[in-house]
N, C-alpha and C. Protein backbone atom coordinates (compact mmCIF):
# COMPACT_ATOMS: atom_id res chain seq x y z
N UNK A 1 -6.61 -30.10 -19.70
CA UNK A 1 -7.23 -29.07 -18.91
C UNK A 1 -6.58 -28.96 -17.54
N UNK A 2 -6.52 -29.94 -17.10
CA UNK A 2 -5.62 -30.13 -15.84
C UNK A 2 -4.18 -29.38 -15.76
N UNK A 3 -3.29 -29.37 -17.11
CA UNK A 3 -1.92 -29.19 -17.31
C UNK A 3 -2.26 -27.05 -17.34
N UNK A 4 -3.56 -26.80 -17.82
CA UNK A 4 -3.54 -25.27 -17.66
C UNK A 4 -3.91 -25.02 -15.99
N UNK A 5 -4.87 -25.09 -15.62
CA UNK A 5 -5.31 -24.80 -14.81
C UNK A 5 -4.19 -24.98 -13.30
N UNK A 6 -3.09 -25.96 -13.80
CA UNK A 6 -1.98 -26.22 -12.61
C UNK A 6 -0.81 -25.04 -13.11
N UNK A 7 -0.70 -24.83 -14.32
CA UNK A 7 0.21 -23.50 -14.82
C UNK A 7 -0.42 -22.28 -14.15
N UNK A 8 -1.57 -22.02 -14.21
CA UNK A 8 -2.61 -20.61 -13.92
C UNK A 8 -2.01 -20.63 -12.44
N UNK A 9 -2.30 -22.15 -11.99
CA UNK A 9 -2.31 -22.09 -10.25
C UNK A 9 -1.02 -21.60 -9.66
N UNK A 10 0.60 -22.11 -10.11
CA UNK A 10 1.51 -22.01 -10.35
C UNK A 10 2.15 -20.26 -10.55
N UNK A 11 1.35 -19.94 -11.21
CA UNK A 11 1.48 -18.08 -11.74
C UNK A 11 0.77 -17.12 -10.68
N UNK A 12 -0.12 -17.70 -10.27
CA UNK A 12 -0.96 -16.97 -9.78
C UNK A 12 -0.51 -16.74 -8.55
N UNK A 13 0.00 -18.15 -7.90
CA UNK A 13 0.65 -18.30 -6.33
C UNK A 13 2.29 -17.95 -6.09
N UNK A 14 2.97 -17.15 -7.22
CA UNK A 14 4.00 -17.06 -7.56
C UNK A 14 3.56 -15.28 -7.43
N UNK A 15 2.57 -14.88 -8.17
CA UNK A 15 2.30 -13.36 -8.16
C UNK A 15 1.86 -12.75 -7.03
N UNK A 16 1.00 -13.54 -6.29
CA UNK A 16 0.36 -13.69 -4.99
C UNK A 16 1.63 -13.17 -3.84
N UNK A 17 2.49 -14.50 -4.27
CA UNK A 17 3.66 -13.97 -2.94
C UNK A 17 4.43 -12.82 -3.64
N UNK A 18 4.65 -12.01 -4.73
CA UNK A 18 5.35 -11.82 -4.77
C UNK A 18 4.84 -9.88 -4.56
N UNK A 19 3.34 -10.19 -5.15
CA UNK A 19 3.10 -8.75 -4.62
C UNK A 19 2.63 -8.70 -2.69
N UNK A 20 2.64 -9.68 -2.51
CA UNK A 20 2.00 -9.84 -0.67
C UNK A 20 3.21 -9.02 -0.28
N UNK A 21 4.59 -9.59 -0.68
CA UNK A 21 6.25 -9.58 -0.45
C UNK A 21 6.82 -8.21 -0.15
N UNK A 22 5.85 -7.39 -1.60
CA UNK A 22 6.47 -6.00 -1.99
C UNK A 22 5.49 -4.96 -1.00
N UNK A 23 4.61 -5.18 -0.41
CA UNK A 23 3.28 -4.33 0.01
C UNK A 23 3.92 -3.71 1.40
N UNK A 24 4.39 -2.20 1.70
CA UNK A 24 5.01 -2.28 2.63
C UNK A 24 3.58 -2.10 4.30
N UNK A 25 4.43 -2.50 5.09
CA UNK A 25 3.91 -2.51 6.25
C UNK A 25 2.86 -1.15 6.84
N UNK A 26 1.67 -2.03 7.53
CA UNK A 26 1.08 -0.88 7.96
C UNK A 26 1.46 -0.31 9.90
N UNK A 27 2.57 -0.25 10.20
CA UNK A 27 2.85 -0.20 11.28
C UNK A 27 2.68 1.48 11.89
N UNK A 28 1.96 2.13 11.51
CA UNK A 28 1.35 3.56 12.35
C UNK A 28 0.29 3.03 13.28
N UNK A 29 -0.73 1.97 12.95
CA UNK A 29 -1.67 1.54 13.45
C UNK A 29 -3.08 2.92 13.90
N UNK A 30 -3.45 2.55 14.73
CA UNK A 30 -4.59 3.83 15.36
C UNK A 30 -4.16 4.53 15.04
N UNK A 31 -3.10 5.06 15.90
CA UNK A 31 -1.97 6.62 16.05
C UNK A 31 -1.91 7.46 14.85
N UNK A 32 -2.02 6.56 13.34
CA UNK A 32 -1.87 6.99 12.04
C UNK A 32 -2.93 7.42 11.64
N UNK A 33 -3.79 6.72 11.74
CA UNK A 33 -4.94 7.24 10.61
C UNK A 33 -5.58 8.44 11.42
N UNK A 34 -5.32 8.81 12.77
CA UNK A 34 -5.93 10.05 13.63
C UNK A 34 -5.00 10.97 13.29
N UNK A 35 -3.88 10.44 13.04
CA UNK A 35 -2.78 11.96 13.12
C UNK A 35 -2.55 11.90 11.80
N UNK A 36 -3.02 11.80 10.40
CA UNK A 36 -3.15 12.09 9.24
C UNK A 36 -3.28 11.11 8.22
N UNK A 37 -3.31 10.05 8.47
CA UNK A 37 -3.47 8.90 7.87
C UNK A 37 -4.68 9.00 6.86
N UNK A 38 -5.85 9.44 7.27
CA UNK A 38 -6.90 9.72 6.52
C UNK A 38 -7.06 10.43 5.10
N UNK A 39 -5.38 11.16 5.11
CA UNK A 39 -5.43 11.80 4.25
C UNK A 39 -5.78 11.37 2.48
N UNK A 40 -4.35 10.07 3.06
CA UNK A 40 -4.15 9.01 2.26
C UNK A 40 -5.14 8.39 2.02
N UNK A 41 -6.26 8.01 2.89
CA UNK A 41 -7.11 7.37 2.72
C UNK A 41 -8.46 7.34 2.05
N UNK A 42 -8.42 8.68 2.01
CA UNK A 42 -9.57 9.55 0.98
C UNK A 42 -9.03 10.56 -0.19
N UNK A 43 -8.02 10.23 -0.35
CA UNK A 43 -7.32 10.67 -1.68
C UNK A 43 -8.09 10.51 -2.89
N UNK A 44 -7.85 11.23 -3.58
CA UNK A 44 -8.38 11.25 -4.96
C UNK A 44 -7.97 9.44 -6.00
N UNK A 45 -6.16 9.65 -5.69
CA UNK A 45 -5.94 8.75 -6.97
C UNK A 45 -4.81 7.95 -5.58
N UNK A 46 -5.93 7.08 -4.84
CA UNK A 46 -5.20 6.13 -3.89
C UNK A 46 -5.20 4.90 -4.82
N UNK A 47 -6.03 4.89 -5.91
CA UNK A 47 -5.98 3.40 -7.07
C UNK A 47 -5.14 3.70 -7.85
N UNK A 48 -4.26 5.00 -8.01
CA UNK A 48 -2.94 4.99 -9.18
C UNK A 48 -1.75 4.93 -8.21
N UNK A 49 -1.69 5.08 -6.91
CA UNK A 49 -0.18 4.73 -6.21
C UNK A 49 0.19 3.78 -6.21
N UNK A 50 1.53 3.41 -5.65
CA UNK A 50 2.18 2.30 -5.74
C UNK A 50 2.04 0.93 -4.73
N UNK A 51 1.15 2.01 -3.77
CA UNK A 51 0.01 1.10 -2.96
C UNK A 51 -1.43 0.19 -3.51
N UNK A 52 -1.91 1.11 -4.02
CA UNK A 52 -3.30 0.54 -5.09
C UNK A 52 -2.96 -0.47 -5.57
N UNK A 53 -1.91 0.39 -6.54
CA UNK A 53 -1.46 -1.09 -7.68
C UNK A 53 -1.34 -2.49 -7.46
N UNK A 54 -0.13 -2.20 -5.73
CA UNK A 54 -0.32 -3.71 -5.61
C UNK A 54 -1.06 -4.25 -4.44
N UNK A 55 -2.05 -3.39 -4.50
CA UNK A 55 -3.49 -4.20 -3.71
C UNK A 55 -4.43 -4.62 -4.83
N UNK A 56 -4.40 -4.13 -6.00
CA UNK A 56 -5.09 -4.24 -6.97
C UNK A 56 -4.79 -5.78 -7.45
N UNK A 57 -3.18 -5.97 -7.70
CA UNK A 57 -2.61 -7.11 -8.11
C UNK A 57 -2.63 -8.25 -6.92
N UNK A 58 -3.07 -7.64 -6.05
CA UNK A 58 -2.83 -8.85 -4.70
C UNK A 58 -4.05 -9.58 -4.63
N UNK A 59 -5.53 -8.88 -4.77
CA UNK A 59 -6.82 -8.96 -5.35
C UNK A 59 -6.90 -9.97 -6.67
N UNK A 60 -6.41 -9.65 -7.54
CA UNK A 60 -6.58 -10.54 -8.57
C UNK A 60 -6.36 -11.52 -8.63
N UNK A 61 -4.78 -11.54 -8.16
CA UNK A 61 -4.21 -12.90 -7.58
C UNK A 61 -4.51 -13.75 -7.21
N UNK A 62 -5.43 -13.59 -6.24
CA UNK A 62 -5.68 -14.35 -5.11
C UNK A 62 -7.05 -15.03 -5.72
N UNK A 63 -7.52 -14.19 -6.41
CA UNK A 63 -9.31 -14.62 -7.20
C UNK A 63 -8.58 -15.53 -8.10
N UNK A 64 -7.96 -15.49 -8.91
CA UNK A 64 -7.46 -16.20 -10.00
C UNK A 64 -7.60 -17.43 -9.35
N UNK A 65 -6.21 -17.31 -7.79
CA UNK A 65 -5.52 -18.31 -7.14
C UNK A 65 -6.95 -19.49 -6.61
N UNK A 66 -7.99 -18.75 -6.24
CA UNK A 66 -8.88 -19.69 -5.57
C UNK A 66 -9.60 -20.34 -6.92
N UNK A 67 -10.03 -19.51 -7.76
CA UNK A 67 -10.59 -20.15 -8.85
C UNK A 67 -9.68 -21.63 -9.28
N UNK A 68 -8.81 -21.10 -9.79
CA UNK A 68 -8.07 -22.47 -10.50
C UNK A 68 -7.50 -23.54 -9.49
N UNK A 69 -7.73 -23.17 -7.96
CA UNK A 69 -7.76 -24.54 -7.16
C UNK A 69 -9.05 -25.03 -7.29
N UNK A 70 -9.94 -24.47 -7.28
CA UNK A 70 -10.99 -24.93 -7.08
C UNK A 70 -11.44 -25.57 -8.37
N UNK A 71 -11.14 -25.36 -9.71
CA UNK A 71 -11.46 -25.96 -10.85
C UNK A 71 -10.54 -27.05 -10.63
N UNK A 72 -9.08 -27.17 -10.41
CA UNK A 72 -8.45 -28.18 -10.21
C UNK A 72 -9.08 -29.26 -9.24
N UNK A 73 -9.32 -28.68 -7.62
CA UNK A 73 -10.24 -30.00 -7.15
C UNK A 73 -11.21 -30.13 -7.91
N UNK A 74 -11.99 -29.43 -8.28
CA UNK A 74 -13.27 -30.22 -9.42
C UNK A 74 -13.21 -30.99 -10.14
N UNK A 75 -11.96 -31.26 -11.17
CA UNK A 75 -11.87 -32.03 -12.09
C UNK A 75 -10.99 -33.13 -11.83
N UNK A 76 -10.39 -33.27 -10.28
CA UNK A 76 -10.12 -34.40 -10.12
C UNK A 76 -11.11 -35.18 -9.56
């Protein structure tokens, strides 16, 4: 049980950095979301861009990532 749960941990912290890696920068700050930023932000299909996706995957990741540390400290 130990030998999965350190593979899961392993995958997970591997997917973690790798969509954190790809997520590009939010550098408009204030200035953006007043001068049209909002647009984006109340979009219809902001969960099918290439943004969503990997906030979607960065989300999972990270749940996976805490779960299977946390089963790992448990069972040691």
């Amino acid at each position: 049980m130990n030998i999965f749960f350190t593979i899961l941990l392993i995958i997970s912290s591997l997917i973690l950095i790798g969509s954190i890696l790809l997520q590009p920068g939010k550098s408009a700050g204030l200035s953006g979301s007043i001068a049209g930023g909002a647009e984006s932000l109340l979009g219809k299909n902001k969960g099918r861009t290439y943004e969503g996706i990997l906030s979607k995957v960065t989300t999972i990741s990270a749940v996976v990532f805490i779960i299977s540390a946390l089963a790992l400290a448990a069972l040691q």
